[in-house]
Protein backbone atom coordinates (compact mmCIF):
# COMPACT_ATOMS: atom_id res chain seq x y z
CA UNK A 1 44.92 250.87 146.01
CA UNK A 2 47.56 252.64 147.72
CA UNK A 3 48.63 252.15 151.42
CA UNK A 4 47.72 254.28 153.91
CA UNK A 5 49.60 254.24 157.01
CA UNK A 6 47.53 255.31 160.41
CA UNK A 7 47.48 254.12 163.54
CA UNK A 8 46.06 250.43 163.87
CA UNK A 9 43.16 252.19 166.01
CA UNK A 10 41.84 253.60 163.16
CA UNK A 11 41.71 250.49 160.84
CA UNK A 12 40.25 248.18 163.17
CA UNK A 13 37.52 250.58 164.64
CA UNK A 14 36.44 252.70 161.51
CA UNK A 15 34.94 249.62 159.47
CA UNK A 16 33.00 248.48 162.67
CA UNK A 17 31.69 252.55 163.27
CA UNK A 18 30.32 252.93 159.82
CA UNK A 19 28.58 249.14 159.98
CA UNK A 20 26.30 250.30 163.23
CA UNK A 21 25.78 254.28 161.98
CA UNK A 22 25.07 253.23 158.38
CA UNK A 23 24.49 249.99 157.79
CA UNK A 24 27.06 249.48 155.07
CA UNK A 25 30.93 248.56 154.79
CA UNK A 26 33.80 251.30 154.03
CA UNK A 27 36.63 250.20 152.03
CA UNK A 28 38.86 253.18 152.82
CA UNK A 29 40.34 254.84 149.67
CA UNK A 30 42.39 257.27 151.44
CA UNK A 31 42.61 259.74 153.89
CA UNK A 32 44.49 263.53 154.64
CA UNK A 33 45.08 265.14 158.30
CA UNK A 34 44.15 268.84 157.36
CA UNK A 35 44.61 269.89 160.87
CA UNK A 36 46.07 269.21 164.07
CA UNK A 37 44.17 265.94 165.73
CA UNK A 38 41.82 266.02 162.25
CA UNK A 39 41.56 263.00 159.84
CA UNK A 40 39.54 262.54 156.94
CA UNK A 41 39.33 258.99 155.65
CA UNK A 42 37.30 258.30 152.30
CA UNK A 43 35.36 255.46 151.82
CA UNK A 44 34.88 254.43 148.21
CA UNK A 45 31.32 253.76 148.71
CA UNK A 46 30.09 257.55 149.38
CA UNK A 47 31.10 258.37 152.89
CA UNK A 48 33.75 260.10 154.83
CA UNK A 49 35.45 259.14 158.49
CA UNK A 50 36.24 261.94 160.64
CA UNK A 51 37.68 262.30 163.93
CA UNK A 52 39.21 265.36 165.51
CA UNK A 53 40.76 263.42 168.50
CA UNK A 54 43.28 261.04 167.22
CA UNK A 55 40.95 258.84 166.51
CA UNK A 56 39.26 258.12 170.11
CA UNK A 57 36.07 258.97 168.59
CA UNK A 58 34.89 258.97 164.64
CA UNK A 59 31.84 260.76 163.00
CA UNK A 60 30.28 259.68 159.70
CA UNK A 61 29.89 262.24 156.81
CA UNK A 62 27.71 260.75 153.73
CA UNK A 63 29.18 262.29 150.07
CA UNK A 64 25.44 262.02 148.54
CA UNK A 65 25.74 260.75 144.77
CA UNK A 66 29.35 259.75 145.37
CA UNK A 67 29.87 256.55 144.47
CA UNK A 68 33.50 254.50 143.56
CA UNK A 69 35.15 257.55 145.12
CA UNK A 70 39.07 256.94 144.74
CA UNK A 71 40.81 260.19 146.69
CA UNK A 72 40.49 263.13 148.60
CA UNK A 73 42.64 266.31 149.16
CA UNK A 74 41.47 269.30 151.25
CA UNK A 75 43.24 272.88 151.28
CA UNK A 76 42.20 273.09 154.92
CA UNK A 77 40.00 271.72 157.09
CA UNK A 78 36.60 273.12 155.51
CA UNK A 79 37.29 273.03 151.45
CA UNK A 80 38.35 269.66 150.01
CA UNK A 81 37.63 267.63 146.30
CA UNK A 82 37.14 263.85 145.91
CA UNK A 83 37.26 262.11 143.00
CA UNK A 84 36.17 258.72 141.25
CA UNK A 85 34.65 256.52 138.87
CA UNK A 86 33.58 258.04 135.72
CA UNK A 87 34.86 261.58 136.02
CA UNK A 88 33.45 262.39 138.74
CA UNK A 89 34.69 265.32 141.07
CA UNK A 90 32.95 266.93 143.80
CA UNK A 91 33.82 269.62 146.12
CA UNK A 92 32.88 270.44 149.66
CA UNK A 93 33.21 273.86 151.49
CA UNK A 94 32.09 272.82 155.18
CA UNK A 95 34.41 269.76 156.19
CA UNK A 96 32.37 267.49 154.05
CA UNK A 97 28.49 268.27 155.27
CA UNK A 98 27.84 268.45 152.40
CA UNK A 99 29.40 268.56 148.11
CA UNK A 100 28.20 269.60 144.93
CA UNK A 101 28.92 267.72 141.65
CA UNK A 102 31.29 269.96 139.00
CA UNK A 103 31.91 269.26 135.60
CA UNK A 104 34.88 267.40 134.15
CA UNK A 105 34.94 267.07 130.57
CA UNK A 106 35.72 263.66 131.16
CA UNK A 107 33.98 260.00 131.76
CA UNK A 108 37.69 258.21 132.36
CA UNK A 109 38.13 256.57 135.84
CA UNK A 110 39.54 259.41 137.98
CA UNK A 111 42.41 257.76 140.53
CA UNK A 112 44.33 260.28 142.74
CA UNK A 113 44.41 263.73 143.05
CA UNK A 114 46.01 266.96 144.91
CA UNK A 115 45.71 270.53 145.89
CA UNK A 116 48.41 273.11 146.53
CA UNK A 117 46.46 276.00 147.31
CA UNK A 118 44.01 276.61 144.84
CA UNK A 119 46.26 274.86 142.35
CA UNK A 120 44.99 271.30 141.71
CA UNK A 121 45.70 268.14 139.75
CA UNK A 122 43.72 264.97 139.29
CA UNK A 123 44.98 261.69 137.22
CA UNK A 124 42.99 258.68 135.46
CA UNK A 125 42.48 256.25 133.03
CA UNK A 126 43.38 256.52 129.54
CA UNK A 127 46.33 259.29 130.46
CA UNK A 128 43.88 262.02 132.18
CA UNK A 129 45.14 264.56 134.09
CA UNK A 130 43.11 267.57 134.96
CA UNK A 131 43.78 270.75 136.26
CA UNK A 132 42.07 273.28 138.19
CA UNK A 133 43.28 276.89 139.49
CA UNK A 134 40.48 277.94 141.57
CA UNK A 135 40.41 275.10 144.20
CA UNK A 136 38.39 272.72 142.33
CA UNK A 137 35.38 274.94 140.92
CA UNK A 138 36.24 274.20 137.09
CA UNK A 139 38.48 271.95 135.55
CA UNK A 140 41.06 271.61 132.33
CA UNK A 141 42.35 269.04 130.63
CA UNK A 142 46.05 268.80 130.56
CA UNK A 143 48.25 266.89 128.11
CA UNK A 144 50.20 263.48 129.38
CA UNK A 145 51.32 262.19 126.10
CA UNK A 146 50.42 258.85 127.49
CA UNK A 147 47.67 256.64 126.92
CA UNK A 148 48.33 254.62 129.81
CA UNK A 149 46.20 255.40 132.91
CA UNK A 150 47.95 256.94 135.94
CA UNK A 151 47.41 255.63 139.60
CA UNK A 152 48.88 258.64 141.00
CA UNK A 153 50.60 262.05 141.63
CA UNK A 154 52.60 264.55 143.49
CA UNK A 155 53.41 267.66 143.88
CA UNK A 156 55.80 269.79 145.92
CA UNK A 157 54.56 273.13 145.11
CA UNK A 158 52.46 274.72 142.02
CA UNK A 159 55.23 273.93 139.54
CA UNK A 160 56.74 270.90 140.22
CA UNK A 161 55.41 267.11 139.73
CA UNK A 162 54.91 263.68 139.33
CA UNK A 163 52.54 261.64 138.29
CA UNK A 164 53.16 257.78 137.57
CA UNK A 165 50.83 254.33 136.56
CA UNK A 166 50.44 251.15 134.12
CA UNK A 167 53.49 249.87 132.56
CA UNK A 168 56.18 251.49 134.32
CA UNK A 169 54.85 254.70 133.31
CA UNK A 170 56.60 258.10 134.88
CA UNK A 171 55.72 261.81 134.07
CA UNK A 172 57.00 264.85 135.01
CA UNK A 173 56.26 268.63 134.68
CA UNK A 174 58.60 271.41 136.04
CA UNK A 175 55.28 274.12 134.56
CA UNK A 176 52.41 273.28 136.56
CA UNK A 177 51.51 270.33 134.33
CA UNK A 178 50.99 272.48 130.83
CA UNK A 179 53.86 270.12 129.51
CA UNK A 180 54.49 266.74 130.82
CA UNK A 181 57.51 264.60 129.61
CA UNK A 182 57.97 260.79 130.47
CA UNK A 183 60.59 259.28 132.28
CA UNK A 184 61.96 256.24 131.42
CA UNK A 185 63.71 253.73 133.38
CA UNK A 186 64.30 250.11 133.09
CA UNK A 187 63.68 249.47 136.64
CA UNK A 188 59.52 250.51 136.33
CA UNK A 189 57.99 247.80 134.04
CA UNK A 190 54.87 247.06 136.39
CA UNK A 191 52.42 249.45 137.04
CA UNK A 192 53.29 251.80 139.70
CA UNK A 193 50.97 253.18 142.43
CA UNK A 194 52.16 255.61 144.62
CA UNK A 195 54.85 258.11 144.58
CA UNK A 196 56.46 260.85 146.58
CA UNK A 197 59.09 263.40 146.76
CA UNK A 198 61.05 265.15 149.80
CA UNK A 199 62.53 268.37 147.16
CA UNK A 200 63.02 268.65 143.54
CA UNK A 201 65.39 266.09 143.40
């Protein structure tokens, strides 16, 4: 699970918000600020935390059928995509109201994702990376070359990437992800969960 780094406010007063509104615990996944004063945290049991005043006051958003949700990216603060166990992506066009389910072409274990623009890319078990080009609506498979699953990725812009997981593994594109070529370095043997990059270098 990667770290998320917020204000201690919001860690010690989400968990007790969602116990009285819903009756169940959140174990936050992750979380984007789309907007000004606006944060989105994802709980992997099917809800989202939202507050649009630094965090002085949350709201509750239920993600109906989402279930072992992993990540969340939004384009802005009314169209975002989560992903999770199983393949599963859904997509929201209102902030998170409400989703709709879309089709994968995969059962793998999805584990991060992002959107740059309407360009997207999710990562999973087993190698998986998907792409989409119209902000989430449909999905293709892209080729890792790797077996391995991936915990995570990043990109700068619609070309360049990352995306990196089990074993030390590393992979880059420079072409939006339609090739992918590992990196390897003898100082990534355990399985790496989060990266990030300031510029190409």
């Amino acid at each position: 699970m990667r770290t998320i780094c917020f204000p201690l406010l919001v860690l010690s007063a989400a968990p007790a918000l969602v116990a009285a509104a819903d009756q169940r615990s959140c174990t936050m996944r992750d979380a984007t600020i789309p907007a000004p004063s606006l944060t989105y945290v994802l709980c992997e049991q099917g809800m989202m935390l939202v507050t649009s005043d630094e965090g002085a006051t949350w709201n509750t958003r239920k993600i109906e059928d989402g279930k072992g949700l992993r990540a969340l990216s939004f384009k802005d603060p009314n169209r975002g995509v989560v992903v999770g166990e199983a393949g599963l992506i859904m997509t929201t066009a209102d902030g998170g109201k409400t989703w709709k389910t879309v089709k994968t072409g995969t059962n793998e274990n999805l584990t991060d994702l992002q959107l740059v623009g309407d360009e997207g890319w999710a990562v999973g078990f087993d190698g998986v990376i998907l792409h989409t080009a119209d902000g989430g609506e449909t999905w293709q498979q892209q080729k890792s070359g790797s077996s391995l699953s991936l915990e995570t990725v990043h990109f700068l812009d619609a070309k360049n990437g990352w995306a990196a997981g089990w074993s030390g593994t590393i992979l880059h594109t420079t072409d939006g992800g339609a090739t992918w070529k590992q990196i390897k370095t003898p100082a990534a043997s355990w399985s790496l969960t989060s990266i990030h990059f300031l510029d190409a270098n």
